[in-house]
PDB file of N, CA and C in Angstrom:
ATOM      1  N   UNK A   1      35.469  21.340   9.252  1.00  0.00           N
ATOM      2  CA  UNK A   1      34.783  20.813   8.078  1.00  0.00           C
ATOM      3  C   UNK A   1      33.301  21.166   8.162  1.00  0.00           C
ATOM      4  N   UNK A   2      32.582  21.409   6.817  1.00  0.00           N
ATOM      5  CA  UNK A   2      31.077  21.925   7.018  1.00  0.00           C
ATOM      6  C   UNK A   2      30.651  20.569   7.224  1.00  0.00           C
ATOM      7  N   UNK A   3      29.476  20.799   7.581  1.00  0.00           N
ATOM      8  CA  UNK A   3      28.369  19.412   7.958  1.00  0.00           C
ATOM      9  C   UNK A   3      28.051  18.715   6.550  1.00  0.00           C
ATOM     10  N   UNK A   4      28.095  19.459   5.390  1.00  0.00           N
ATOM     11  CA  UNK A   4      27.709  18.869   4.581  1.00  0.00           C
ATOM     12  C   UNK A   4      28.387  18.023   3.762  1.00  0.00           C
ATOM     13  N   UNK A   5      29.702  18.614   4.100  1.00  0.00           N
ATOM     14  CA  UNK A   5      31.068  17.742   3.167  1.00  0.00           C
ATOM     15  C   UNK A   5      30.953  16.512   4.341  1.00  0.00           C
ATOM     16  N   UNK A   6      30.775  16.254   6.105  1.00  0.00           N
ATOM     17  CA  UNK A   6      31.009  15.540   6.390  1.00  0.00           C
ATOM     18  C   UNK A   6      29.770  14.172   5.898  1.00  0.00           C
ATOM     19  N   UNK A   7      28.699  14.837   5.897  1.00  0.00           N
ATOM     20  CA  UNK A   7      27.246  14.072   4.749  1.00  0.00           C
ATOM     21  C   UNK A   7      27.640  13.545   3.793  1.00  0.00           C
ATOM     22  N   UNK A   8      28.571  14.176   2.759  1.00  0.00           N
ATOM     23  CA  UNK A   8      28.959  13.569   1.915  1.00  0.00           C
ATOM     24  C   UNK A   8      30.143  12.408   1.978  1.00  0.00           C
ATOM     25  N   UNK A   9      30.928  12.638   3.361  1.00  0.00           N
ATOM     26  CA  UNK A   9      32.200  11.765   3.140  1.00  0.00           C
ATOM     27  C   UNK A   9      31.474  10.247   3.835  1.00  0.00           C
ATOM     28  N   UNK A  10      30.492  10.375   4.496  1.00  0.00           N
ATOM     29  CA  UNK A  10      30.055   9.528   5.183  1.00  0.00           C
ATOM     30  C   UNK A  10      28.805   8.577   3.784  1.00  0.00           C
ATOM     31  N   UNK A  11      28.063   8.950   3.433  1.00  0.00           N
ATOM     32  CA  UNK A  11      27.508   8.862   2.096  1.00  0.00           C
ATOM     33  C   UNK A  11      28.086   7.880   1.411  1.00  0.00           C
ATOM     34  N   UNK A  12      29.557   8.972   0.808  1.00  0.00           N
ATOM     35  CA  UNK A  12      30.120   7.731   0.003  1.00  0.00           C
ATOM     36  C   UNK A  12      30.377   6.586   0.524  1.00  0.00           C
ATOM     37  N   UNK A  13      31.247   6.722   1.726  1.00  0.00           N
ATOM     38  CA  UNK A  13      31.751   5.381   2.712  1.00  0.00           C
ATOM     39  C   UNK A  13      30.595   4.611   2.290  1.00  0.00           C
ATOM     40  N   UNK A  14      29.330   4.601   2.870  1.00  0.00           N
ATOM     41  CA  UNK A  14      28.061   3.641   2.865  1.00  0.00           C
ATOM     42  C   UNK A  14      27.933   3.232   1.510  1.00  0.00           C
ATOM     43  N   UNK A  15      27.866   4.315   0.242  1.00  0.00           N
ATOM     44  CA  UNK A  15      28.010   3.411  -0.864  1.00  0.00           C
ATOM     45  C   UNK A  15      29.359   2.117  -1.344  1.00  0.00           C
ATOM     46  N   UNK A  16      30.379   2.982  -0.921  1.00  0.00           N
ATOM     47  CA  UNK A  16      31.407   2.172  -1.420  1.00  0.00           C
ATOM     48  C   UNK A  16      31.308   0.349  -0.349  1.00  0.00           C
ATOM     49  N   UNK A  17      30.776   0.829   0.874  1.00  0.00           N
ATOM     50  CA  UNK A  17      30.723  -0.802   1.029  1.00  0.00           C
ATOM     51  C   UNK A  17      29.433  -1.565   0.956  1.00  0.00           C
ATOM     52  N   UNK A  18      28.232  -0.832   0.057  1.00  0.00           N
ATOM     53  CA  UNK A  18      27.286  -1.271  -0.662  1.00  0.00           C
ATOM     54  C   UNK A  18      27.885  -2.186  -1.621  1.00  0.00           C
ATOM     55  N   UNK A  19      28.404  -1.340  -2.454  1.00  0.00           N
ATOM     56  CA  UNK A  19      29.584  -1.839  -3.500  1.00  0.00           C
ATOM     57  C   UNK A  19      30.041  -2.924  -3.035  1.00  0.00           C
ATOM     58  N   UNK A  20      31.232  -2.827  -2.357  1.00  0.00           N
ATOM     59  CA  UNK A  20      31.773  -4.057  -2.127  1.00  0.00           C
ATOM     60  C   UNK A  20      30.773  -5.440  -1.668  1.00  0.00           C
ATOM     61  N   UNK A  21      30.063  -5.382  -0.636  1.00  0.00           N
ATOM     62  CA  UNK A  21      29.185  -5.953  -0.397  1.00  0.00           C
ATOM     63  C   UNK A  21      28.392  -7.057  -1.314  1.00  0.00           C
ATOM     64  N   UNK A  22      27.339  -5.856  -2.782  1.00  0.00           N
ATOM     65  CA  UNK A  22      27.317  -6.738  -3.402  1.00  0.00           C
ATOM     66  C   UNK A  22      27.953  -7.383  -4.682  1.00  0.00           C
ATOM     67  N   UNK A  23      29.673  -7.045  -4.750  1.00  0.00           N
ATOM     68  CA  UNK A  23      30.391  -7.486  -4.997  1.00  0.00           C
ATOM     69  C   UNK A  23      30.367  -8.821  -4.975  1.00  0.00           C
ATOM     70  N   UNK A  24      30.958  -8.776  -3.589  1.00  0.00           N
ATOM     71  CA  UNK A  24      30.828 -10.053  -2.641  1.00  0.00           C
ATOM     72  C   UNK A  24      29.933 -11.081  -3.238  1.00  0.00           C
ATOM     73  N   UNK A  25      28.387 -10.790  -2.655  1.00  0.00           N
ATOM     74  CA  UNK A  25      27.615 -11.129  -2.895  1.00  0.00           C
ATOM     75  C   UNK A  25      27.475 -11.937  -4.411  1.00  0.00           C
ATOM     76  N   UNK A  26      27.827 -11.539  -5.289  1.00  0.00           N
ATOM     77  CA  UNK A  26      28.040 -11.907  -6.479  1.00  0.00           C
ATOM     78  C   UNK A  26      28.821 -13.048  -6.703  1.00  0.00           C
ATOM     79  N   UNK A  27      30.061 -12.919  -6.022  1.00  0.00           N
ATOM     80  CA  UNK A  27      31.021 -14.034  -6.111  1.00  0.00           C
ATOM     81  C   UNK A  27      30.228 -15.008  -5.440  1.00  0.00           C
ATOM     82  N   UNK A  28      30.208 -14.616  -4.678  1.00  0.00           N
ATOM     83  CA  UNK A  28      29.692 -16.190  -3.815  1.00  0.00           C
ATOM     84  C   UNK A  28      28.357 -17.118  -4.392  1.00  0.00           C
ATOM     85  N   UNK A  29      27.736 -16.120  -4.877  1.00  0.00           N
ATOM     86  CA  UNK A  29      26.927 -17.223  -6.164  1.00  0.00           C
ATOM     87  C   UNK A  29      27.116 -17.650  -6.927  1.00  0.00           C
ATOM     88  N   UNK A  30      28.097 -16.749  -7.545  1.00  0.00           N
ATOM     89  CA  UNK A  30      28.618 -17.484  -9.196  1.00  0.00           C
ATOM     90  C   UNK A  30      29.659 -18.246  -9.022  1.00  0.00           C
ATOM     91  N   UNK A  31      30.161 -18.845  -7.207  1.00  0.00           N
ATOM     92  CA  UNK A  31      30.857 -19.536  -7.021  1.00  0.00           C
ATOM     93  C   UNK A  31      30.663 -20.874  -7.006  1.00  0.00           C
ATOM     94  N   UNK A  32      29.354 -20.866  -6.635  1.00  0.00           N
ATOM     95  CA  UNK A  32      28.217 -22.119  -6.721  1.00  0.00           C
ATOM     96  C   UNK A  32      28.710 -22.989  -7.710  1.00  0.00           C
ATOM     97  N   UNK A  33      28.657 -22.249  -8.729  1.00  0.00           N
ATOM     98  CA  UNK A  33      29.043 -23.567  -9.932  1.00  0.00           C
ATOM     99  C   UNK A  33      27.668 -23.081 -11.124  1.00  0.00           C
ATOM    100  N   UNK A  34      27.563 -23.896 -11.843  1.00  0.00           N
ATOM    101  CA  UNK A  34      26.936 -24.051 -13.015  1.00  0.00           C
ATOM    102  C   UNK A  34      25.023 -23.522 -13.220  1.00  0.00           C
ATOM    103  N   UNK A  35      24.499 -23.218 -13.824  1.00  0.00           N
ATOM    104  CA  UNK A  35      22.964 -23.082 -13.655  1.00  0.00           C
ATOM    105  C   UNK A  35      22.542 -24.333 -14.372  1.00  0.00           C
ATOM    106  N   UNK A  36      21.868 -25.547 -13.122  1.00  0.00           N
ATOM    107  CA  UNK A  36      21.183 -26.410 -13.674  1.00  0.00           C
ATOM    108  C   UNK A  36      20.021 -26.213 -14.160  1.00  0.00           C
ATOM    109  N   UNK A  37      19.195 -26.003 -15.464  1.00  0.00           N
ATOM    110  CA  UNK A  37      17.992 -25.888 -15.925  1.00  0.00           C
ATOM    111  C   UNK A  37      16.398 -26.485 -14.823  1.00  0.00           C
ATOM    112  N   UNK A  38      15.771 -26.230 -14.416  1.00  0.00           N
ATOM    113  CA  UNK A  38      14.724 -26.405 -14.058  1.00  0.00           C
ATOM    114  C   UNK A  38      14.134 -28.086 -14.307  1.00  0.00           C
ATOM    115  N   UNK A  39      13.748 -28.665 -13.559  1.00  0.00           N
ATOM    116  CA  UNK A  39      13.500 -30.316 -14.479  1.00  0.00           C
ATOM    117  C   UNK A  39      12.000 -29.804 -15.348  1.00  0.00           C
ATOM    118  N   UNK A  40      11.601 -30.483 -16.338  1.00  0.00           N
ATOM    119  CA  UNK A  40      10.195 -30.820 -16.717  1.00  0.00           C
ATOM    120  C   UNK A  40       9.304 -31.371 -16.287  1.00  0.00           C
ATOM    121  N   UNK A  41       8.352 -31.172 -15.336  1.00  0.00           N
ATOM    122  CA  UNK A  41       7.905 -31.866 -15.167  1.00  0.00           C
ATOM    123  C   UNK A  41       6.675 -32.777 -16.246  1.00  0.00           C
ATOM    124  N   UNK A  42       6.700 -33.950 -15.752  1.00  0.00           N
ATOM    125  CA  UNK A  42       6.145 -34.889 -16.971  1.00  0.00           C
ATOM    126  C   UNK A  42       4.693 -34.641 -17.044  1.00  0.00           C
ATOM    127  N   UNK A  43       3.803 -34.211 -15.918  1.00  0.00           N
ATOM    128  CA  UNK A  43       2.723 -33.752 -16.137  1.00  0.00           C
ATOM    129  C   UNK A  43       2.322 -32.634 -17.229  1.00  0.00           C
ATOM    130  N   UNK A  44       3.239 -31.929 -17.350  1.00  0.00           N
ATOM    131  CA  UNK A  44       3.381 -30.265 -18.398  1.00  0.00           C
ATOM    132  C   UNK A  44       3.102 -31.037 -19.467  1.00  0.00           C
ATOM    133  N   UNK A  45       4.262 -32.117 -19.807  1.00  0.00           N
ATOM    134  CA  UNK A  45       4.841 -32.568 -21.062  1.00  0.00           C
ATOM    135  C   UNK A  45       3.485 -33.260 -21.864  1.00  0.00           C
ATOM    136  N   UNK A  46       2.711 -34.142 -20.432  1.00  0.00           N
ATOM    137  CA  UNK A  46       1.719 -35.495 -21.005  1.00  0.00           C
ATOM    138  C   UNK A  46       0.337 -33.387 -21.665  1.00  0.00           C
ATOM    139  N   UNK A  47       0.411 -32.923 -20.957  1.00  0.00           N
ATOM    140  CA  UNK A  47      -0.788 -31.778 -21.149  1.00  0.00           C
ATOM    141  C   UNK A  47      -0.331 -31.713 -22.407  1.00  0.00           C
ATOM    142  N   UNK A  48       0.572 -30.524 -23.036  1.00  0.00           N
ATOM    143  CA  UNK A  48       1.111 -30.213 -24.298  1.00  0.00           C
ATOM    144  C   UNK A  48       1.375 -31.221 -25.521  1.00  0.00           C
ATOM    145  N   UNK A  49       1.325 -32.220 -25.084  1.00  0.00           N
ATOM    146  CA  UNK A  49       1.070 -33.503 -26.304  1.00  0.00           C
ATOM    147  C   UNK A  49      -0.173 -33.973 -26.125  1.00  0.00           C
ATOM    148  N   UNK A  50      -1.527 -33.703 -25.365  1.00  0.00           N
ATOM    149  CA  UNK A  50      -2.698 -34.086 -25.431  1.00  0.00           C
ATOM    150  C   UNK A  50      -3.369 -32.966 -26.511  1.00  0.00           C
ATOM    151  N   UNK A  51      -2.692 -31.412 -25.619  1.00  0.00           N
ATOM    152  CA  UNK A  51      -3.231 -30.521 -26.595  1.00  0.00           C
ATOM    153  C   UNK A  51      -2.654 -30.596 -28.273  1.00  0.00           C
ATOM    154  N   UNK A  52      -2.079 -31.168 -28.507  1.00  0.00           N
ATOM    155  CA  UNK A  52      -1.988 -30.801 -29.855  1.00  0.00           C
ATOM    156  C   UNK A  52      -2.663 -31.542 -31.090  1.00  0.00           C
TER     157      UNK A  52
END
């Protein structure tokens, strides 16, 4: 085999378990559950009703 096809077979390997990887990666966050919104804090709230 030339050196370069073996560059390439090795290449892909590393992408394909990039791939999988952040596959993975993916599930396991969106396994978490739900996106709770950020709280308000009440200081923001008292500013933006002074300014208006």
């Amino acid at each position: 085999m030339d050196r370069s096809k073996i560059v390439a077979i090795i290449t892909g390997a590393i992408s394909l378990l990039l791939a999988v990887a952040y596959l993975l990666l993916v599930q396991l966050l969106d396994f978490r559950g739900e996106m709770v919104p950020a709280p308000i804090s009440t200081l923001t709230h008292m500013v933006s009703v002074l300014q208006t």
